[in-house]
C-alpha atoms as a PDB file:
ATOM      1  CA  UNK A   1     -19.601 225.480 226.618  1.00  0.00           C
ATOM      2  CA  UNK A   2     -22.470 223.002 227.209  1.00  0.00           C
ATOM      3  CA  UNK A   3     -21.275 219.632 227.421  1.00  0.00           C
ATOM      4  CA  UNK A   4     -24.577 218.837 224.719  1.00  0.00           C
ATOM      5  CA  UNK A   5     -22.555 220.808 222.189  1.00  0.00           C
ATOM      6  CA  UNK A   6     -18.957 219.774 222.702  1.00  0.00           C
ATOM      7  CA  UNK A   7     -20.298 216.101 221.991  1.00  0.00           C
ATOM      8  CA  UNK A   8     -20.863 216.665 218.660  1.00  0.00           C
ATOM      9  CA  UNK A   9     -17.186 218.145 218.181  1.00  0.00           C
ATOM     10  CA  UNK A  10     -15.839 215.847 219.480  1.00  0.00           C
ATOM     11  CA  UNK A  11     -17.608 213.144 217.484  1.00  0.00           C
ATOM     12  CA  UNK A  12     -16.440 215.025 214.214  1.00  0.00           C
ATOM     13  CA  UNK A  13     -12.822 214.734 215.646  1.00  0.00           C
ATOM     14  CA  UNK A  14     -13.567 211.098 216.501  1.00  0.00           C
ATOM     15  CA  UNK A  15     -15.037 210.340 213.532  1.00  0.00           C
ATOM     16  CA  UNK A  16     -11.799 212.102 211.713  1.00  0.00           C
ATOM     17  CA  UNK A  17      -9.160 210.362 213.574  1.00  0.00           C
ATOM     18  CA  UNK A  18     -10.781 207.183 213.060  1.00  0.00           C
ATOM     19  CA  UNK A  19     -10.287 207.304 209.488  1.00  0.00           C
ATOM     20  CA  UNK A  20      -6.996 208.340 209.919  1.00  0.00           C
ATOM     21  CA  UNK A  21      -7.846 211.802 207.950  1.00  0.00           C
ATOM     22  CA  UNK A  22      -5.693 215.138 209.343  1.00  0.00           C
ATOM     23  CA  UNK A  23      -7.749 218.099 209.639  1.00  0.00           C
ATOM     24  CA  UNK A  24      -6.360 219.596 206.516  1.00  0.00           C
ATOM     25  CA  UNK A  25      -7.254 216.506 204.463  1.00  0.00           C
ATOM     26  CA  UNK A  26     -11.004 216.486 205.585  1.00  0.00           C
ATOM     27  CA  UNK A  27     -11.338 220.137 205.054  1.00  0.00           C
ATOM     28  CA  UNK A  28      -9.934 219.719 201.673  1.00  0.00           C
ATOM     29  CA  UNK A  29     -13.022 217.134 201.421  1.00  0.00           C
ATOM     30  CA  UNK A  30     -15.353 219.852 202.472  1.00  0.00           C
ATOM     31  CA  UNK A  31     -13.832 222.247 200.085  1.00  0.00           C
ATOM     32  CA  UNK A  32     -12.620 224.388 203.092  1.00  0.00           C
ATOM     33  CA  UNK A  33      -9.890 225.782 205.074  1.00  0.00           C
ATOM     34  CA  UNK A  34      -8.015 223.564 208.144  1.00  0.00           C
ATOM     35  CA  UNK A  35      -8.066 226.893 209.954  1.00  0.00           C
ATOM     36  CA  UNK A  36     -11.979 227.129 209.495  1.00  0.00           C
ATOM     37  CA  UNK A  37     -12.700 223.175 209.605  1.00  0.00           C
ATOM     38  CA  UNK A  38     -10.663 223.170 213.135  1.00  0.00           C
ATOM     39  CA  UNK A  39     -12.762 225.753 214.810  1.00  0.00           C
ATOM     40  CA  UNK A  40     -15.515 223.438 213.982  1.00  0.00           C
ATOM     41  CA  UNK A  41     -14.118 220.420 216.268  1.00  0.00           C
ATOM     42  CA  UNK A  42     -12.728 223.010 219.109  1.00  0.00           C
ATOM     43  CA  UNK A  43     -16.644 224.735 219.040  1.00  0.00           C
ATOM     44  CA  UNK A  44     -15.142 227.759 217.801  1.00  0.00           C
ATOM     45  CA  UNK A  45     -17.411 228.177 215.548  1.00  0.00           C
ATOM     46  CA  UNK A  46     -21.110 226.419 215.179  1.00  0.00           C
ATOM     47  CA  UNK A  47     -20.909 223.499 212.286  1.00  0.00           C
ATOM     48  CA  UNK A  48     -23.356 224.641 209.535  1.00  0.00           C
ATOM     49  CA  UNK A  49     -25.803 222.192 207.958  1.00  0.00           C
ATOM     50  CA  UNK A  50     -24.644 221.815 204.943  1.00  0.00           C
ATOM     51  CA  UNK A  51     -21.169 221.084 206.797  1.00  0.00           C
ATOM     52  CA  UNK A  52     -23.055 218.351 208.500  1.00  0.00           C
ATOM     53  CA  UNK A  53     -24.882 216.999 205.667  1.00  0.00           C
ATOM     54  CA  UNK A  54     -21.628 216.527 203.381  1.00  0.00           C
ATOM     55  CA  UNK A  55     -20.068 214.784 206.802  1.00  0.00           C
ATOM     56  CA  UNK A  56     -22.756 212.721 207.449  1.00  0.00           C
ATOM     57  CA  UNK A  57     -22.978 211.339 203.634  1.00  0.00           C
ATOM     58  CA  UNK A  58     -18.490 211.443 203.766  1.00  0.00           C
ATOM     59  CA  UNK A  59     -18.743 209.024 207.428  1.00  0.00           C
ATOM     60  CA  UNK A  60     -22.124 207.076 206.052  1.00  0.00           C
ATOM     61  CA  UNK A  61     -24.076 208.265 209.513  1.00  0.00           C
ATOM     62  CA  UNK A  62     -26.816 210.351 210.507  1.00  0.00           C
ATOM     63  CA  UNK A  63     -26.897 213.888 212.133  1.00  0.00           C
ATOM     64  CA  UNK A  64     -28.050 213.018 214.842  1.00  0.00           C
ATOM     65  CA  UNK A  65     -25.325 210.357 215.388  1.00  0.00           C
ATOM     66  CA  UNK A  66     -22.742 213.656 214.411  1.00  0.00           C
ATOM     67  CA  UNK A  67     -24.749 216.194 216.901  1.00  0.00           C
ATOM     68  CA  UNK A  68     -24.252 213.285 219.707  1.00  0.00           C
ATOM     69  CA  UNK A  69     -28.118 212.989 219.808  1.00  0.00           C
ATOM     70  CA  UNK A  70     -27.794 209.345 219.126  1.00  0.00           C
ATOM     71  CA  UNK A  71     -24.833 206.616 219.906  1.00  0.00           C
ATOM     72  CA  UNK A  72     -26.373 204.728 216.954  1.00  0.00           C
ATOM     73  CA  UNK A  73     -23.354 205.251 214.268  1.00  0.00           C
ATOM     74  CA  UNK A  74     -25.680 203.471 211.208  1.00  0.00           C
ATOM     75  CA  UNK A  75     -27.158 206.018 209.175  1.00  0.00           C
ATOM     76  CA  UNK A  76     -31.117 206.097 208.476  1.00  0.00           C
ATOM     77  CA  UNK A  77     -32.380 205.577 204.778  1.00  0.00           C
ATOM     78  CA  UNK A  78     -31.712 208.172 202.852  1.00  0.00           C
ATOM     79  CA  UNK A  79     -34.419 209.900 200.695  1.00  0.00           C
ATOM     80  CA  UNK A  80     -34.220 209.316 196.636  1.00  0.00           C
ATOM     81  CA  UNK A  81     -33.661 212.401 195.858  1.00  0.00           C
ATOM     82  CA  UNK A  82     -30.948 212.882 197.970  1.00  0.00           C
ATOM     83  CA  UNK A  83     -29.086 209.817 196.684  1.00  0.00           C
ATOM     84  CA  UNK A  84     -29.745 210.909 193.540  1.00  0.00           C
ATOM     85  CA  UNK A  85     -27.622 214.549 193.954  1.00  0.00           C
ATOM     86  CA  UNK A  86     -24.815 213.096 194.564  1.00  0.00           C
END
């Protein structure tokens, strides 16, 4: 695996254990199984968008900061109508 992808899983596992959440408590969050959500921080499986939008709104960050693009953690401002779906 390319050490560009396994950033960003191991940001989401990071970001997880930080918060003191188990794997079955933030896939519970994501309306998901632990089984699936895991396989998204071991690169299993690729994390979908809308996985990564409803993490980066659940950890208040960006994408990019999830993805490893950025080491900025702050997230940028967010679009009205985004805020307003939620």
């Amino acid at each position: 695996m390319n050490n560009r992808y396994e950033k960003a899983y191991s940001r989401i596992r990071s970001l997880r254990e930080d918060n003191d959440l188990t794997q079955k408590e933030i896939a519970n969050i994501l309306n998901m199984s632990q089984t699936g959500y895991s396989k998204y921080e071991t690169g299993e499986n690729d994390i979908p968008t809308k996985i990564l939008i409803n993490l980066a709104y659940y950890y208040n960050t960006s994408i990019d900061y999830l993805l490893g693009i950025t080491d900025i953690q702050k997230p940028y401002a967010r679009s009205k109508e985004l805020n307003s779906e939620e």
